[in-house]
Protein backbone atom coordinates (compact mmCIF):
# COMPACT_ATOMS: atom_id res chain seq x y z
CA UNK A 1 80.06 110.68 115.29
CA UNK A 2 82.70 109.44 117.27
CA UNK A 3 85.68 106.73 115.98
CA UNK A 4 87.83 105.25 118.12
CA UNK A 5 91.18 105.97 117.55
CA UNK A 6 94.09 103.06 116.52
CA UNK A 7 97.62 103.50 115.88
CA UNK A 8 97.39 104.35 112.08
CA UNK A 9 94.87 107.10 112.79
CA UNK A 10 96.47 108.30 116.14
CA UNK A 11 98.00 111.92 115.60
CA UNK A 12 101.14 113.47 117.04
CA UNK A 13 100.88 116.90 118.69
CA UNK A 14 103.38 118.27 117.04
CA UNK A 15 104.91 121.73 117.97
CA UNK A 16 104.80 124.48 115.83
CA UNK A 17 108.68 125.35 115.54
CA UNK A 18 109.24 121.19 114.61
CA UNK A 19 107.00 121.85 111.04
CA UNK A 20 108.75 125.03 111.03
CA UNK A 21 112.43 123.61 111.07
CA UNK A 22 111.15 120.64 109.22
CA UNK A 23 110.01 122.33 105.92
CA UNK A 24 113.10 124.41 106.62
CA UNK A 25 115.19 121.45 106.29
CA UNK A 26 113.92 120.32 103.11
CA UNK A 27 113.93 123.93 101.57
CA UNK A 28 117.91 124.57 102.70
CA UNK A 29 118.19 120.88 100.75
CA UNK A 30 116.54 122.11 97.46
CA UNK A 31 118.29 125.21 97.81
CA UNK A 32 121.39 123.20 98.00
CA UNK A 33 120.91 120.89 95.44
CA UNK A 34 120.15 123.54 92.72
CA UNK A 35 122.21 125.99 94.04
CA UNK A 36 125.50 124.12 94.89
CA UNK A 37 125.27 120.53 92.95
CA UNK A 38 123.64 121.29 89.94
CA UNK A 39 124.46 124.92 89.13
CA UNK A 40 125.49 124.02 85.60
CA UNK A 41 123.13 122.55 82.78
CA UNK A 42 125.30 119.11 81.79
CA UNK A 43 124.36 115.33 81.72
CA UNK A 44 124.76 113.55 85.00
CA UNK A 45 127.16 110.28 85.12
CA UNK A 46 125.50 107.21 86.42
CA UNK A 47 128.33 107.18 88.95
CA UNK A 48 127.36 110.80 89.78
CA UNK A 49 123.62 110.15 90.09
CA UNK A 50 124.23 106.60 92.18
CA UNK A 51 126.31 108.51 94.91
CA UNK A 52 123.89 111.40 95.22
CA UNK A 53 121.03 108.64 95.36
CA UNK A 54 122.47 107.28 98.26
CA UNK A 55 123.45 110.31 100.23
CA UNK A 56 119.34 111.50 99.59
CA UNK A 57 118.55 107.58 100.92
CA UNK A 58 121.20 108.31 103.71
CA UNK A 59 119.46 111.63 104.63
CA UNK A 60 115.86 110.27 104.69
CA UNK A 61 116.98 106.92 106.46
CA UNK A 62 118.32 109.78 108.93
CA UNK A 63 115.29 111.62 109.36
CA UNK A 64 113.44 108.67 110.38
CA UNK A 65 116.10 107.69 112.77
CA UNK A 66 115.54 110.80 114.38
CA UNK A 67 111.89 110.64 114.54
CA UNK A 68 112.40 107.28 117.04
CA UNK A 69 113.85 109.85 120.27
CA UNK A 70 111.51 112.39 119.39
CA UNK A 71 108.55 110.75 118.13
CA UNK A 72 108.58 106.99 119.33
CA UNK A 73 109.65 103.63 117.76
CA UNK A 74 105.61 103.65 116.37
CA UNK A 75 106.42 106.79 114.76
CA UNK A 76 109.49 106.06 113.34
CA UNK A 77 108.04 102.94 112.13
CA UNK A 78 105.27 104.85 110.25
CA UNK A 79 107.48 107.34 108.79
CA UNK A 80 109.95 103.99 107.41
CA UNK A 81 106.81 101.93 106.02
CA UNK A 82 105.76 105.69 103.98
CA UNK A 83 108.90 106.48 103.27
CA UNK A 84 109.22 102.62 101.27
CA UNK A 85 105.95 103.16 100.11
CA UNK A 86 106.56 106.22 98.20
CA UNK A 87 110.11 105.65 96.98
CA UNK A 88 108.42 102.69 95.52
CA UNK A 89 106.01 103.59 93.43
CA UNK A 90 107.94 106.68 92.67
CA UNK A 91 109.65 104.25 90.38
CA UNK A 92 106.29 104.03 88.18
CA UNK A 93 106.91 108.09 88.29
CA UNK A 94 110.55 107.32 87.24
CA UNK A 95 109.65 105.10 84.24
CA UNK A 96 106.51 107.70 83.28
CA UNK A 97 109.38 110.74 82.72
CA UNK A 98 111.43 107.88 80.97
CA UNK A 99 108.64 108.75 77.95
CA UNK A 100 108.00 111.90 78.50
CA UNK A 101 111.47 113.12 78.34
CA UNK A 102 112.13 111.10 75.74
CA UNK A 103 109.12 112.15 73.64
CA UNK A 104 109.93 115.84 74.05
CA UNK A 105 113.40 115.24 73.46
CA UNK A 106 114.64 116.67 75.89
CA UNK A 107 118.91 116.83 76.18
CA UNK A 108 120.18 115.14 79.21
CA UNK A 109 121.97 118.30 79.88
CA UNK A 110 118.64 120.09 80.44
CA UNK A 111 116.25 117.00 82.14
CA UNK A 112 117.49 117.71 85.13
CA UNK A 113 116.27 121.35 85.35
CA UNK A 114 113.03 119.78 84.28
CA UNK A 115 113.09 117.41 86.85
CA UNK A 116 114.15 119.66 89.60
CA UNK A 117 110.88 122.29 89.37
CA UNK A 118 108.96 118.85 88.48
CA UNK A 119 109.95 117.86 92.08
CA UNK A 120 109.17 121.15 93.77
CA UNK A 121 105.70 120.74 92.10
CA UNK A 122 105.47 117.34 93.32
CA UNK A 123 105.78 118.23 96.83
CA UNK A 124 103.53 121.24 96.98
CA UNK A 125 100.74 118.96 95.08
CA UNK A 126 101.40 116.33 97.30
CA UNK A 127 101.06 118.44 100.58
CA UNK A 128 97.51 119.33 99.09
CA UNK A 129 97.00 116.07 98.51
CA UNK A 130 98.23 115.11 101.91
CA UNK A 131 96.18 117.73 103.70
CA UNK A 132 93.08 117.00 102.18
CA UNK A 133 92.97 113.55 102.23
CA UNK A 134 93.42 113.34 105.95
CA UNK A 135 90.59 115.97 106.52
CA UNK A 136 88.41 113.76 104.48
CA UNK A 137 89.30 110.52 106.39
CA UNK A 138 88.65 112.16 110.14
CA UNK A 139 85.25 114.25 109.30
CA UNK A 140 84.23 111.48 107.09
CA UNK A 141 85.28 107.89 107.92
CA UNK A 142 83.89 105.96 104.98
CA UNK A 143 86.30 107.56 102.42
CA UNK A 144 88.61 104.96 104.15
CA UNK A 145 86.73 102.84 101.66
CA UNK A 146 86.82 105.13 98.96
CA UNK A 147 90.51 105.19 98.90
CA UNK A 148 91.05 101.19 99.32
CA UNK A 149 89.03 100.74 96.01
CA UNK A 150 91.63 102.84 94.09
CA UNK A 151 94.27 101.12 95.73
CA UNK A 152 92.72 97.63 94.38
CA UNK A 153 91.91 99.06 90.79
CA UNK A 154 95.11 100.26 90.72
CA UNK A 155 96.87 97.62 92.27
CA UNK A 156 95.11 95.36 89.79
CA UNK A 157 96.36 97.50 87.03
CA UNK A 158 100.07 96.76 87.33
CA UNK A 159 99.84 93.15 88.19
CA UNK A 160 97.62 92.78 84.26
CA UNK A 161 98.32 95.62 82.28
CA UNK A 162 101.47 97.25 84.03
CA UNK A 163 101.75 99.52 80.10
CA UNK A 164 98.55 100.85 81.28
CA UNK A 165 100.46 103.57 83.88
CA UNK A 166 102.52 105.03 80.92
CA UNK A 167 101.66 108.17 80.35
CA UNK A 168 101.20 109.20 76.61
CA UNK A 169 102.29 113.05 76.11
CA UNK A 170 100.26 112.74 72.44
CA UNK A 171 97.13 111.54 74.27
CA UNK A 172 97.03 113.97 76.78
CA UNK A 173 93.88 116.03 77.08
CA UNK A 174 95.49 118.44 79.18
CA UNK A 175 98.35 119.20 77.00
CA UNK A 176 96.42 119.78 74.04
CA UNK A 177 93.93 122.05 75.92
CA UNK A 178 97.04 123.97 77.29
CA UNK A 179 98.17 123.89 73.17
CA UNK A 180 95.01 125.51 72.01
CA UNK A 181 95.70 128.73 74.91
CA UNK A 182 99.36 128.87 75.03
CA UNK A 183 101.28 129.85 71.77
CA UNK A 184 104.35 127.06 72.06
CA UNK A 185 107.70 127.52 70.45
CA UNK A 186 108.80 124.02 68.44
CA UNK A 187 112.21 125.46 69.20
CA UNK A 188 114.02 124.53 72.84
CA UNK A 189 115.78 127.98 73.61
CA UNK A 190 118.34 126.23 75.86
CA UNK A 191 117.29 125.71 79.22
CA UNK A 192 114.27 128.20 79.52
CA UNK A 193 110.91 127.87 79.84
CA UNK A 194 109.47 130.75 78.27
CA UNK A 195 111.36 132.69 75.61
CA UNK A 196 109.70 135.59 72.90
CA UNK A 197 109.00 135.40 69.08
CA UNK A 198 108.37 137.50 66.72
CA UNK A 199 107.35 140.05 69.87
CA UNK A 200 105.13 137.54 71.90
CA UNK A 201 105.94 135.63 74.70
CA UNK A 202 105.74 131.69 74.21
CA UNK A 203 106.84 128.77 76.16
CA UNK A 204 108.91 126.37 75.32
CA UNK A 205 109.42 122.75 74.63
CA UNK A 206 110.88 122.03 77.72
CA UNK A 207 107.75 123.85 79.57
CA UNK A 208 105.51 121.65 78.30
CA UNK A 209 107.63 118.55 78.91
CA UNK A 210 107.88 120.02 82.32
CA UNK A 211 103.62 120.65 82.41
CA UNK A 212 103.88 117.16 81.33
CA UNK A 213 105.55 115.84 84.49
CA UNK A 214 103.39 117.62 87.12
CA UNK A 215 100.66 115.91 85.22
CA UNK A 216 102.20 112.75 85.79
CA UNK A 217 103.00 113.20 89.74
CA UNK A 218 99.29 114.37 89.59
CA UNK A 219 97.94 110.76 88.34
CA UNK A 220 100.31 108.77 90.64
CA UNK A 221 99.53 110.69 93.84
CA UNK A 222 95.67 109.20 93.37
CA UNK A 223 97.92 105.44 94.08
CA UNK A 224 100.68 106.88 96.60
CA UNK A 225 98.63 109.36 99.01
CA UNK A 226 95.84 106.93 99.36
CA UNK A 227 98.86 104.26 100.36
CA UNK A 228 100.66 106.32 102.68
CA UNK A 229 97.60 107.50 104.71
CA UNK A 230 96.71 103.58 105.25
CA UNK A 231 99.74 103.16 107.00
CA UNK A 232 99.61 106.60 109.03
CA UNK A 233 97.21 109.67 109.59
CA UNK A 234 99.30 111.82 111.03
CA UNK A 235 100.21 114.78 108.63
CA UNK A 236 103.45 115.01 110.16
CA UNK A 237 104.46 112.04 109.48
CA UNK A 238 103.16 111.71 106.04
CA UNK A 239 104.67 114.71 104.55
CA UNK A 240 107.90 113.91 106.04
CA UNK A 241 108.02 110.83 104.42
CA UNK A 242 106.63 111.48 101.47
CA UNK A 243 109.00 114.80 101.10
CA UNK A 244 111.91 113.09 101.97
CA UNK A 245 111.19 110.19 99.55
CA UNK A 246 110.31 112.70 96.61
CA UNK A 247 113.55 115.13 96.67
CA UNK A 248 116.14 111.89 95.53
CA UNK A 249 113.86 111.01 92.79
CA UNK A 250 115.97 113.11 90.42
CA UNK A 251 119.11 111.22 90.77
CA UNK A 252 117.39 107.87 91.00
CA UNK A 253 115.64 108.95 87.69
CA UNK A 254 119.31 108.56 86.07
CA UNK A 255 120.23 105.47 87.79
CA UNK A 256 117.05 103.64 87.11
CA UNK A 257 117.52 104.59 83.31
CA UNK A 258 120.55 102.61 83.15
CA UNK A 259 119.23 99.37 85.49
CA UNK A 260 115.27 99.85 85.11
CA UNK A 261 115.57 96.93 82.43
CA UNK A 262 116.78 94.54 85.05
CA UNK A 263 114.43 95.00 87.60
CA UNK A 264 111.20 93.69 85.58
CA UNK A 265 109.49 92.00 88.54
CA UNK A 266 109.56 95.18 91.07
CA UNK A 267 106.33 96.53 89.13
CA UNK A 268 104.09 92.97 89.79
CA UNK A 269 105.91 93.84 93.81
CA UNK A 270 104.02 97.08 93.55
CA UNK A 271 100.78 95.80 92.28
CA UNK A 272 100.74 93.12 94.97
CA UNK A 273 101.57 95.92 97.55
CA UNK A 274 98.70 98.37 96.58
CA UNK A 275 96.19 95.35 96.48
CA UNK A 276 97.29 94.73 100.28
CA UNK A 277 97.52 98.09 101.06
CA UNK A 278 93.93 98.58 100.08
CA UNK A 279 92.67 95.67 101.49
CA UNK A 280 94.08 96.98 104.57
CA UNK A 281 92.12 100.50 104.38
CA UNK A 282 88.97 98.93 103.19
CA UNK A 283 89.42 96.79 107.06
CA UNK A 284 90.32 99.33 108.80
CA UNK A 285 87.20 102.17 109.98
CA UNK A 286 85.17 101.44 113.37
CA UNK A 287 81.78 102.46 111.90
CA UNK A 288 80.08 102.93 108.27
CA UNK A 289 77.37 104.99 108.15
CA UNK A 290 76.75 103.91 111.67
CA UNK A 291 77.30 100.44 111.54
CA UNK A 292 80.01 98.74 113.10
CA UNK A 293 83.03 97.79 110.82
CA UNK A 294 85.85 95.83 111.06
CA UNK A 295 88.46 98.04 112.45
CA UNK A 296 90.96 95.59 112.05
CA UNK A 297 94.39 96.89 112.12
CA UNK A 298 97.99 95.60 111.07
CA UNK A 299 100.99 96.75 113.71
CA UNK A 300 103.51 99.18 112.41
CA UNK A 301 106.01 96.68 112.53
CA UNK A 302 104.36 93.72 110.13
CA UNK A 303 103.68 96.80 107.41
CA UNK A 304 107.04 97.58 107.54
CA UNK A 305 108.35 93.72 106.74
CA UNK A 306 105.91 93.24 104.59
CA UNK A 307 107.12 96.16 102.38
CA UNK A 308 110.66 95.70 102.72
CA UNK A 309 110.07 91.64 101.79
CA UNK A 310 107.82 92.33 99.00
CA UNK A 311 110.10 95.29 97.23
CA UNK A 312 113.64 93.35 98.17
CA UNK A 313 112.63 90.29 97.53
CA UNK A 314 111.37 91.53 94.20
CA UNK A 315 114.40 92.92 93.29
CA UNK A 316 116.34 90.21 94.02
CA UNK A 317 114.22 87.48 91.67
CA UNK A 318 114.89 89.70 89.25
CA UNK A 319 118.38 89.71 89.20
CA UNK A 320 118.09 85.58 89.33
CA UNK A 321 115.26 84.78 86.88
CA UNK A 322 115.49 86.24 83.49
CA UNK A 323 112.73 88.00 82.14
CA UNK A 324 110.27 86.32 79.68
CA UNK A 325 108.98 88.67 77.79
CA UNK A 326 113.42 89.56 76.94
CA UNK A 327 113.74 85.83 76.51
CA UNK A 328 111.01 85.91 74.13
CA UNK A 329 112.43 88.26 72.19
């Protein structure tokens, strides 16, 4: 079966050596970043973690700047509206490690080491993710639809019950499976992951807080993956945003602990976004099962003021109109 091809599904033909020196990129900036910037276990300021938030936002903003010579303004348009997208509802990831850290109690000093291989996970899921999802959408076209229902469930989810995307460490089936296999140490052992007692290997607290957090970036890829690929198919493009949104979440984990409070509208911006985005897929295939669709399309451009209206624009009535549920209180 045949689809016509529009500007969200349209692929680049990307040469080999550009993925090459792409994931080489973000590898020499992980390496970095552990190796150079974060060599010692100790608490990050908020000053620290705002100026290495905006030299990761610098970098990414760069990447896409570069894509618009190489790639075209569409592209570089696609990778901007993906690269919002994700460092937007990252912040739901952001708040979900708020709890988890917190329930583990975790030591400043050592969340960042959690958060760092939490990352790495992130993106290696996420490439999966990526992958798949776009192999789905071109040898089956109705996923499309699929993909827009999550978006509206979960869109619908944090515009009424935002608590409901908390994740609960105590309720997590996972975990306690992984309890029942795994001997676990109630000690922390500094900052390793797996230690020995009494002769047997165990893992640690901060393992499991770590386990924890991949589980996490697991549930929110089902919202972000599905988002991303609504505003582009091209696997280049998506992992590039997505990657280059993902690495700064570490620092902007610190910051947002210190502002998330002030910010209370930015999750009813997200809810509102994922209910357009997946209105938006659910328009978009040519056929159904043989039938003729709506293949209706939104230009690169519109997504991309819609996003940046909807998450600014947030942010800014927040900082204006108090919250209720603080006032309340």
């Amino acid at each position: 079966m045949h689809f016509a091809q529009t500007v969200a599904t349209a692929t680049l033909n990307i040469p080999g050596w550009h993925w090459a020196a792409l994931i080489a990129w973000f590898a020499a900036l992980i390496i970095i970043d552990l190796k150079l910037v974060h060599r010692k276990d100790e608490a990050p300021t908020f000053r620290s973690s705002v100026v290495q938030s905006l030299v990761w936002i610098g970098l990414g903003i760069g990447l896409g700047l570069l894509f618009w010579p190489l790639y075209g303004p569409v592209a570089a348009g696609q990778y901007f509206s993906g690269y919002l997208i994700e460092k937007s509802l990252s912040v739901d990831n952001v708040f979900a490690w708020s709890v988890i850290l917190g329930y583990f109690v975790v030591p400043k000093k050592y969340q960042y080491r959690v958060l760092y291989w939490g990352v790495f996970g992130a993106l290696v899921m996420r490439a999966i993710f990526i992958f798949a999802g776009i192999a789905l959408i071109k040898h089956f076209e109705p996923i499309l639809l699929v993909f827009g229902l999550i978006l509206l469930y979960s869109g619908a989810k944090l515009l009424f019950t935002p608590e409901s995307k908390e994740f609960d460490p105590s309720r997590s089936w996972a975990l306690k499976q992984f309890k029942k296999f795994i001997p676990i140490s109630k000690e922390l052992h500094g900052h390793d992951f797996f230690t020995r007692e009494n002769g047997k290997r165990v893992a640690t607290m901060l393992f499991v807080a770590l386990l924890a957090v991949e589980l996490t970036d697991i549930i929110f890829a089902v919202d972000s993956v599905p988002a991303v690929l609504a505003i582009s198919q091209d696997p280049f493009i998506v992992f590039a945003s997505n990657a280059a949104a993902i690495l700064g979440l570490r620092s902007l984990f610190f910051v947002f602990e210190t502002i998330k409070d002030k910010f209370w509208m930015l999750t009813h911006a997200l809810g509102i976004l994922l209910v357009l985005i997946g209105i938006k897929m659910l328009v978009s295939p040519t056929e159904i099962f043989g039938f003729r669709w709506f293949a209706l399309e939104m230009p690169t451009l519109a997504n991309l003021l819609v996003i940046v209206l909807l998450i600014g624009g947030s942010m800014v009535l927040s900082l204006v109109i108090p919250d209720p549920h603080h006032s309340e209180a």
